[in-house]
C-alpha atoms as a PDB file:
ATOM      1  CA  UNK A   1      38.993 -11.942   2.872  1.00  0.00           C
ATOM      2  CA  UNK A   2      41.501 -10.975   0.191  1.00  0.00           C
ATOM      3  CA  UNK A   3      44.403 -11.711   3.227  1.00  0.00           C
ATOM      4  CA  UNK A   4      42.925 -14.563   4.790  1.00  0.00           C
ATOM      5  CA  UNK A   5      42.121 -16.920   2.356  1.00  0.00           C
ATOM      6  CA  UNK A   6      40.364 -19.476   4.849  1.00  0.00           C
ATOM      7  CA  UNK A   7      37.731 -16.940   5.459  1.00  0.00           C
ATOM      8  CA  UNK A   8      34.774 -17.644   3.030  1.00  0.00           C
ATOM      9  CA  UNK A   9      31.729 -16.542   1.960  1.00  0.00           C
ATOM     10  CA  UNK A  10      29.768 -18.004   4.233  1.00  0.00           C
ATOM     11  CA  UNK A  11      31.425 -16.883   7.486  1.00  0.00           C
ATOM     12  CA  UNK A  12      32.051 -13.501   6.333  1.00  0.00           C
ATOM     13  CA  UNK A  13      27.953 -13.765   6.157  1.00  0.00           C
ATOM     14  CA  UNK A  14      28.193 -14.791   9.714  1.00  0.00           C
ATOM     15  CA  UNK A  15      30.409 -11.891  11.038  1.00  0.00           C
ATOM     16  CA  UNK A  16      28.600  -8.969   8.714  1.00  0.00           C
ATOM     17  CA  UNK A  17      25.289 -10.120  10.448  1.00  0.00           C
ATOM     18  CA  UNK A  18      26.955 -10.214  13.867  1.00  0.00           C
ATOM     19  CA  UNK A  19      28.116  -7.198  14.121  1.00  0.00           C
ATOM     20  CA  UNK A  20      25.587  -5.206  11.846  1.00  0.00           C
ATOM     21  CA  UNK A  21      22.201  -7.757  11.808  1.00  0.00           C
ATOM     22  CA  UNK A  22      20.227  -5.102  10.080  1.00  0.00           C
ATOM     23  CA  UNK A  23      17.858  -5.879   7.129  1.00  0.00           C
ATOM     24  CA  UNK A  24      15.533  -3.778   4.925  1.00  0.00           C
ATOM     25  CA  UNK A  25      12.155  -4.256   6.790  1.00  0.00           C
ATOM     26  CA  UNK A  26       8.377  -4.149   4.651  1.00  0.00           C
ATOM     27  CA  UNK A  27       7.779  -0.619   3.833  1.00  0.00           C
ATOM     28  CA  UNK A  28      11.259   0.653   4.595  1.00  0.00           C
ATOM     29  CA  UNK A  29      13.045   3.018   2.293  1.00  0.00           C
ATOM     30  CA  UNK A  30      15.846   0.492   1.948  1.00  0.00           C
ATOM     31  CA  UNK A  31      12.865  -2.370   0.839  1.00  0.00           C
ATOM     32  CA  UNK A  32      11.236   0.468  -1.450  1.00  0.00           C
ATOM     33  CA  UNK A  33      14.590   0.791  -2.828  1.00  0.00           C
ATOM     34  CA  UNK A  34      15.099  -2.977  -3.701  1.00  0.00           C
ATOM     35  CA  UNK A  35      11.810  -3.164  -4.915  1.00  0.00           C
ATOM     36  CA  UNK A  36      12.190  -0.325  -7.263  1.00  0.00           C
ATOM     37  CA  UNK A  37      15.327  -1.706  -8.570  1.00  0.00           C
ATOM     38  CA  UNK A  38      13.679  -5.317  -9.107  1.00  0.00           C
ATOM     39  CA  UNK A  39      10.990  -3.406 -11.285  1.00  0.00           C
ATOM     40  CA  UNK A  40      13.120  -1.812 -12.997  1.00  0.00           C
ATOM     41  CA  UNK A  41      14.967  -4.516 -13.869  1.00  0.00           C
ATOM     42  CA  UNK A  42      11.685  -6.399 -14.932  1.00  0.00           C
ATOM     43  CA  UNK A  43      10.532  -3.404 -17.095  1.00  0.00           C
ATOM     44  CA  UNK A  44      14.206  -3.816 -19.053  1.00  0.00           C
ATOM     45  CA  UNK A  45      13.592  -7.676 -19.385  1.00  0.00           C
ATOM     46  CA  UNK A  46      10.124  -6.892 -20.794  1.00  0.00           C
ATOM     47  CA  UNK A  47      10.960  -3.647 -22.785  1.00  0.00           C
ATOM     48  CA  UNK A  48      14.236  -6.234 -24.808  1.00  0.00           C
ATOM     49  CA  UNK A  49      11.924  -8.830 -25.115  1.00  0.00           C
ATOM     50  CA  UNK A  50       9.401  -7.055 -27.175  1.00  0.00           C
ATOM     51  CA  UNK A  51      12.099  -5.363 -29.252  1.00  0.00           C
ATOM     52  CA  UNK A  52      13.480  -8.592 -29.900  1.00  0.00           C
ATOM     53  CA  UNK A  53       9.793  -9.732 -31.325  1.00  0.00           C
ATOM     54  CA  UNK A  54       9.485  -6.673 -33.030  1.00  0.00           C
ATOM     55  CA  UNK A  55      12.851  -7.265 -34.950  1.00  0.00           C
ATOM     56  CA  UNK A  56      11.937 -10.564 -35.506  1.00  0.00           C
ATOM     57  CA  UNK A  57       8.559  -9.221 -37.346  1.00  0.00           C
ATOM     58  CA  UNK A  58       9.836  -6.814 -39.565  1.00  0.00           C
ATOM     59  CA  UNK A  59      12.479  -9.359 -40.488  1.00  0.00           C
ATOM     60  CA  UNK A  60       9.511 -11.497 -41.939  1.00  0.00           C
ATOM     61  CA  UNK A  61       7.633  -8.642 -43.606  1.00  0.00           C
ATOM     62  CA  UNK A  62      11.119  -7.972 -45.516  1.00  0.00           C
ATOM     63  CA  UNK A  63      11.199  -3.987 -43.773  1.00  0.00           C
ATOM     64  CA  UNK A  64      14.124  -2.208 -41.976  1.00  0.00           C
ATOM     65  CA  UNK A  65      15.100  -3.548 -38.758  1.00  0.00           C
ATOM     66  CA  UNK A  66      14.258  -0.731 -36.060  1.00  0.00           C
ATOM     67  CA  UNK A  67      17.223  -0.002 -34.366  1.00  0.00           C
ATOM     68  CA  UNK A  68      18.338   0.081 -30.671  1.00  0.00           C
ATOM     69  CA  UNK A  69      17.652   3.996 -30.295  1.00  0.00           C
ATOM     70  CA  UNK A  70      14.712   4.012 -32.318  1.00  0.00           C
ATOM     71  CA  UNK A  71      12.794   1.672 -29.656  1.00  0.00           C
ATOM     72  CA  UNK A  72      14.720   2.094 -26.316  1.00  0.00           C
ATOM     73  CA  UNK A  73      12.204   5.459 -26.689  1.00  0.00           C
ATOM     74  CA  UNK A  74       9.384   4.190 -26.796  1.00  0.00           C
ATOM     75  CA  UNK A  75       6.949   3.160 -24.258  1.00  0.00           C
ATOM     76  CA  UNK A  76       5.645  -0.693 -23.452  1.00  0.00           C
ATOM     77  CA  UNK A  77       2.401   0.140 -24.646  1.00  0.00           C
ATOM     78  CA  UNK A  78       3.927   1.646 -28.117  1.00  0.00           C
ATOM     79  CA  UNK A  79       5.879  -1.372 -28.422  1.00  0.00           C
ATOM     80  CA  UNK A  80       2.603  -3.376 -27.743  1.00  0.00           C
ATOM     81  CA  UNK A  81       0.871  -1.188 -29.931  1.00  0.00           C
ATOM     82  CA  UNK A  82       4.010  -1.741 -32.983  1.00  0.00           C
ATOM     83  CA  UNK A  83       4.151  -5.306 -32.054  1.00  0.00           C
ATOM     84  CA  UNK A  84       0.051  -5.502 -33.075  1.00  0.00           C
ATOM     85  CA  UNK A  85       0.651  -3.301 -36.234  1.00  0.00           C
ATOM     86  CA  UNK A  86       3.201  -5.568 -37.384  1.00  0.00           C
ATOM     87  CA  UNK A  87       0.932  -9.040 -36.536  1.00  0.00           C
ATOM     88  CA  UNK A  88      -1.736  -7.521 -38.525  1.00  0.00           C
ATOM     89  CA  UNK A  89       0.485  -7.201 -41.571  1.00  0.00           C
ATOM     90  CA  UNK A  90       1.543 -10.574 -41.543  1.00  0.00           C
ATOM     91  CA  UNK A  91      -2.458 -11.805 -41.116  1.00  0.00           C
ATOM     92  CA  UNK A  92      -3.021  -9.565 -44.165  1.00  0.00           C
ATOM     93  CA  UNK A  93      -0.111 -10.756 -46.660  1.00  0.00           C
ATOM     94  CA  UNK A  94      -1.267 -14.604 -45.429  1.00  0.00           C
ATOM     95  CA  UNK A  95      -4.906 -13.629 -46.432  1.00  0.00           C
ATOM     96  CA  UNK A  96      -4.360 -12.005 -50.190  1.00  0.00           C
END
């Protein structure tokens, strides 16, 4: 491709699958792979997005910012469990 610039994308597709038409079938360790990789991938998504909200919460209570190492250690159900802690103290300083 890098030598023949009129070869694209789309028929280097065609001539990869010619010559080696193999894809990951259900079950195989190649599709357990990609799977495992997608999850993964999900579980980072989710893990930044409730360190994000957690951030966002302290920064309205007025406490220290946790940092990155402090949560990228800590489960999805201990950031759950922070995220409620921290919810609960801003229900209790808009009730006094």
């Amino acid at each position: 491709m890098s030598v023949n610039p009129v070869v694209g994308e789309e028929k280097m597709n065609e001539l990869v699958s010619e010559f080696w038409p193999v894809q990951p079938e259900p079950g195989s360790v190649a599709d357990q792979l990609i799977k495992k990789g997608e999850a993964r991938g999900e579980a980072r998504g989710i893990t930044h997005e409730k360190a994000n909200t957690i951030r966002i919460l302290q920064s309205i209570l007025g406490v220290a910012e946790s940092t990155n190492e402090e949560l990228s250690g800590k489960s999805l159900s201990e950031l759950q469990a922070t995220i409620e802690t921290l919810r609960k103290q801003i229900g209790n300083r808009f009730n006094e």
